[in-house]
C-alpha atoms as a PDB file:
ATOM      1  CA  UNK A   1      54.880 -11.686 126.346  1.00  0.00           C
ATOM      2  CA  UNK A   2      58.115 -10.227 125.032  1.00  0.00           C
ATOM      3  CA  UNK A   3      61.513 -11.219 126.447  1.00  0.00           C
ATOM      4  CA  UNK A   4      64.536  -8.871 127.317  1.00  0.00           C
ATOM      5  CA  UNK A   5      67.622  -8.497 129.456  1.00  0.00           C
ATOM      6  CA  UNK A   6      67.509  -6.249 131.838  1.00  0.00           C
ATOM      7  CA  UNK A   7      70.503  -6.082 134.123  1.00  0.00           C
ATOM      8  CA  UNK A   8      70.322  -7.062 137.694  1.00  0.00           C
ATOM      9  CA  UNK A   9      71.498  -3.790 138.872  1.00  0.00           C
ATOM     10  CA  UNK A  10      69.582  -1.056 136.649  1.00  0.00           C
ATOM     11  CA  UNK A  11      67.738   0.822 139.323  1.00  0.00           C
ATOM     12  CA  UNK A  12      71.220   2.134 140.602  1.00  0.00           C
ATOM     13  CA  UNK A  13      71.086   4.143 137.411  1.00  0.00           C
ATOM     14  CA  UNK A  14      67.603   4.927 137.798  1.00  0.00           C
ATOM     15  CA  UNK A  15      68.100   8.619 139.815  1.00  0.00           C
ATOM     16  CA  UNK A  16      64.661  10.659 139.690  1.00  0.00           C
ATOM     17  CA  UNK A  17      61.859   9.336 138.055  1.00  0.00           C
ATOM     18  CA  UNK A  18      59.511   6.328 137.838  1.00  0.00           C
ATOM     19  CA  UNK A  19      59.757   3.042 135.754  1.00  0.00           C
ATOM     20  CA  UNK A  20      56.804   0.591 135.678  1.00  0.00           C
ATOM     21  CA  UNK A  21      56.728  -2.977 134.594  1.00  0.00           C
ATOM     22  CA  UNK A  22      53.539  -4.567 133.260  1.00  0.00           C
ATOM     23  CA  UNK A  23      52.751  -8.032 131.961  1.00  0.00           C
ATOM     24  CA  UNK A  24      49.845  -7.946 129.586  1.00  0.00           C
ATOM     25  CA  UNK A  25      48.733  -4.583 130.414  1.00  0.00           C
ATOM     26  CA  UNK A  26      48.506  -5.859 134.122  1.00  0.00           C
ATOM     27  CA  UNK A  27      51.068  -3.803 136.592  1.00  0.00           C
ATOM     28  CA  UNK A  28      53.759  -6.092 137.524  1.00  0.00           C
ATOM     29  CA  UNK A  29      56.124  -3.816 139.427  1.00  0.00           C
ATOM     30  CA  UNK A  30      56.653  -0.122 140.105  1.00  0.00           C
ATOM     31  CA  UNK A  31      59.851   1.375 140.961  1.00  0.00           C
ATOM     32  CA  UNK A  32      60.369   4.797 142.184  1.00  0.00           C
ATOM     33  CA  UNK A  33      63.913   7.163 142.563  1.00  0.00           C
ATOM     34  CA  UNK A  34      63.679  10.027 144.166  1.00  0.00           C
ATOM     35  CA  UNK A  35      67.467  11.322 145.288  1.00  0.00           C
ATOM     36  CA  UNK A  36      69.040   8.478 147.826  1.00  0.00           C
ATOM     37  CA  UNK A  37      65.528   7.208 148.151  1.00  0.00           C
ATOM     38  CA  UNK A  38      64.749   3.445 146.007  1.00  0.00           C
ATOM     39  CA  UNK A  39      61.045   2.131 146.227  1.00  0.00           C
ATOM     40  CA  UNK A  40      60.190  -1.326 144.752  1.00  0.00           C
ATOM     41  CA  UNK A  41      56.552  -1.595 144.989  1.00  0.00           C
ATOM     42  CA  UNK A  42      56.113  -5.384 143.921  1.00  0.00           C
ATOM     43  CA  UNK A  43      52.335  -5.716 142.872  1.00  0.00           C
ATOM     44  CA  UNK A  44      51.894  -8.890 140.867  1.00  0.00           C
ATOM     45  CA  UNK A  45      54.454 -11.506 139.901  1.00  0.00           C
ATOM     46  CA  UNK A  46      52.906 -13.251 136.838  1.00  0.00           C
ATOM     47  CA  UNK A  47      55.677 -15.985 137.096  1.00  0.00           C
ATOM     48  CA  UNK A  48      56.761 -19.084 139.319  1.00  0.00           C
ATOM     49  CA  UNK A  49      59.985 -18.837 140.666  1.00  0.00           C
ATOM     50  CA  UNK A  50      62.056 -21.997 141.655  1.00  0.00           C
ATOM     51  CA  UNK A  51      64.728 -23.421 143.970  1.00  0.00           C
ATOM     52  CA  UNK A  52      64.282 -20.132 146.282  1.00  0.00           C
ATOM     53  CA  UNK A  53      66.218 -20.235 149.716  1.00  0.00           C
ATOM     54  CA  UNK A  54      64.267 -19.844 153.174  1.00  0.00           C
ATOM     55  CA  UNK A  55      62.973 -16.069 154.240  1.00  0.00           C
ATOM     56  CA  UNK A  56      66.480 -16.243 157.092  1.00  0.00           C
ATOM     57  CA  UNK A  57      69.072 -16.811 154.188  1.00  0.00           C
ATOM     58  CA  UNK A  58      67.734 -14.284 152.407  1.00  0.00           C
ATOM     59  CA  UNK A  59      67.896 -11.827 154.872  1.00  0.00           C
ATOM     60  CA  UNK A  60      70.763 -13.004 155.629  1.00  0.00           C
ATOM     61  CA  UNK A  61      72.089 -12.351 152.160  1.00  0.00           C
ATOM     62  CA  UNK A  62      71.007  -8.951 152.115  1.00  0.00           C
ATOM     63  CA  UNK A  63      73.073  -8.270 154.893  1.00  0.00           C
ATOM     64  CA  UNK A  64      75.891  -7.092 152.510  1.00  0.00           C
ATOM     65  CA  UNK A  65      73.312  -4.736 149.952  1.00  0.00           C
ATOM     66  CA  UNK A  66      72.237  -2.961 152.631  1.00  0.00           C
ATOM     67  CA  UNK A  67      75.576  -2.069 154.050  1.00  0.00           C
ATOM     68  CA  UNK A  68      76.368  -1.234 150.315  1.00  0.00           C
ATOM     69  CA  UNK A  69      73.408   0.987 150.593  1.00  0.00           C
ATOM     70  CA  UNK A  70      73.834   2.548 153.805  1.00  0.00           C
ATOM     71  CA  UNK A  71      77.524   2.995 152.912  1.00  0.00           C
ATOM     72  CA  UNK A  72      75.980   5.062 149.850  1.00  0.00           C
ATOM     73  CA  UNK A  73      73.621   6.940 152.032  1.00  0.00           C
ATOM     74  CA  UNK A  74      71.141   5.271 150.231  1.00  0.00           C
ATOM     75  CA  UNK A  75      67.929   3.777 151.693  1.00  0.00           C
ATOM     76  CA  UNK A  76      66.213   0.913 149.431  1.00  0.00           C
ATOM     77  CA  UNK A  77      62.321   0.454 150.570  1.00  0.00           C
ATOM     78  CA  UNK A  78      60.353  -2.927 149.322  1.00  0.00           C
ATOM     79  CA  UNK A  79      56.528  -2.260 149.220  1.00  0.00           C
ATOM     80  CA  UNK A  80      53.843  -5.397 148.600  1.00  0.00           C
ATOM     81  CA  UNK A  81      50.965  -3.628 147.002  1.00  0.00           C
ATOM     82  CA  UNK A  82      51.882  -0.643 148.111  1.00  0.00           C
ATOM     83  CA  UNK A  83      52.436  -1.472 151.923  1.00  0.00           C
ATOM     84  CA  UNK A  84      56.139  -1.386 153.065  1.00  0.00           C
ATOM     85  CA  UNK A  85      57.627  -3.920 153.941  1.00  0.00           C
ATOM     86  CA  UNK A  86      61.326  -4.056 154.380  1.00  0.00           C
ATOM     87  CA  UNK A  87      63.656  -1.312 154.180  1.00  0.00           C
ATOM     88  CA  UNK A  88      67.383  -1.184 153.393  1.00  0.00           C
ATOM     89  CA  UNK A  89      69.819   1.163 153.606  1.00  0.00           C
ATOM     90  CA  UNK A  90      70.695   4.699 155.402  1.00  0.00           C
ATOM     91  CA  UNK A  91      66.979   4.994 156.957  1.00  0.00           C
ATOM     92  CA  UNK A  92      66.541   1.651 158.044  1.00  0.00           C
ATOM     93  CA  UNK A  93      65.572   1.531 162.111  1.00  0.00           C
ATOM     94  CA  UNK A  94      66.177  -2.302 162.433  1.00  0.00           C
ATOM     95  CA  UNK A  95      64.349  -4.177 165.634  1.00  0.00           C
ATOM     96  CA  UNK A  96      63.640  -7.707 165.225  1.00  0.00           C
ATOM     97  CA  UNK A  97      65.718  -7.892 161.491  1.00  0.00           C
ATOM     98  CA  UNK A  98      68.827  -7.111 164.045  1.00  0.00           C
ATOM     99  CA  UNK A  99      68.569 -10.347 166.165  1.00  0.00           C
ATOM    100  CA  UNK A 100      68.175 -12.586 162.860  1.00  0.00           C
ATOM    101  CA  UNK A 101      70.537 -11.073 160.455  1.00  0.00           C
ATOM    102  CA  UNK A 102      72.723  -9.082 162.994  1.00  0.00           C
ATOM    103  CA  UNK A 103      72.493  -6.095 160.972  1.00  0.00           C
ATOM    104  CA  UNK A 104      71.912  -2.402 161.702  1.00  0.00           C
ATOM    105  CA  UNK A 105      70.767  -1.667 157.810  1.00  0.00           C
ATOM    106  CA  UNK A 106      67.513  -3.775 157.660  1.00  0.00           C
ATOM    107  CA  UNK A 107      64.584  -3.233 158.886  1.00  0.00           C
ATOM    108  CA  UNK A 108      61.290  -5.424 158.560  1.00  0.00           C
ATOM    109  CA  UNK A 109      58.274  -3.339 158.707  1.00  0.00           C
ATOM    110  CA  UNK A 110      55.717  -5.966 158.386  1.00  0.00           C
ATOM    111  CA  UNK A 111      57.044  -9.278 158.896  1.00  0.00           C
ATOM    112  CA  UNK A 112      53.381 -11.110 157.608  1.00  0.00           C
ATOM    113  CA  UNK A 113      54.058  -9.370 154.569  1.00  0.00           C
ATOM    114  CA  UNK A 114      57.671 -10.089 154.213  1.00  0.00           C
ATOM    115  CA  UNK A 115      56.519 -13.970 154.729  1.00  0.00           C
ATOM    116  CA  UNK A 116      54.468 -13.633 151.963  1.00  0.00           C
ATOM    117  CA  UNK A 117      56.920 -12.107 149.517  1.00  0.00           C
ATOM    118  CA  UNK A 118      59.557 -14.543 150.038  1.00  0.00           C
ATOM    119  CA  UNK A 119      56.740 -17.279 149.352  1.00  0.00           C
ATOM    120  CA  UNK A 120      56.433 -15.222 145.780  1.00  0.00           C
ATOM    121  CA  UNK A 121      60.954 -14.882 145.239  1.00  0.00           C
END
């Protein structure tokens, strides 16, 4: 496996178009631009990650991107496998992400799933 630096913020230069990530020829992650519409489709993470904070703080911490986003008019949708699962942004229709991060820019569209990716980050 090679190593690069890729800067934390590169899909906000990423307009139209897709960009896929593999690891050994495996699909990793798929991102997708299409106008104000982000997609991070998150389909394998070939890597442990450490020290990560509880699923609350880090909703709670993307309180502040997604009124960046919706600020933007720009909506920021993160798929597991290709089933949504959060969404950020101008077209998020927050319900039960409201009461725990007392925003109106995040929504959780499958909270199972959402449990499981913050196992993974």
């Amino acid at each position: 496996m090679k190593n690069f630096d890729l800067p934390a913020n590169f899909l906000s230069f990423l307009q139209n178009g897709n960009l896929k990530i593999t690891c050994d020829g495996t699909p990793s992650i798929n991102f997708t631009a299409e106008d104000n519409s982000k997609i991070i489709d998150i389909i394998d993470i070939p890597i442990e990650i450490t020290k990560r904070p509880g699923l609350i703080k880090q909703l709670s911490e993307a309180k502040d991107l997604a009124k960046n986003l919706k600020q933007e008019n720009i909506t920021l949708e993160v798929r597991l496998k290709g089933e949504p699962v959060l969404k950020l942004g101008e077209k998020a229709n927050p319900k039960l992400a409201k009461i725990v991060t007392l925003s109106n820019n995040i929504e959780i569209t499958d909270l199972r799933k959402l449990k499981k990716l913050s196992d993974i980050f």
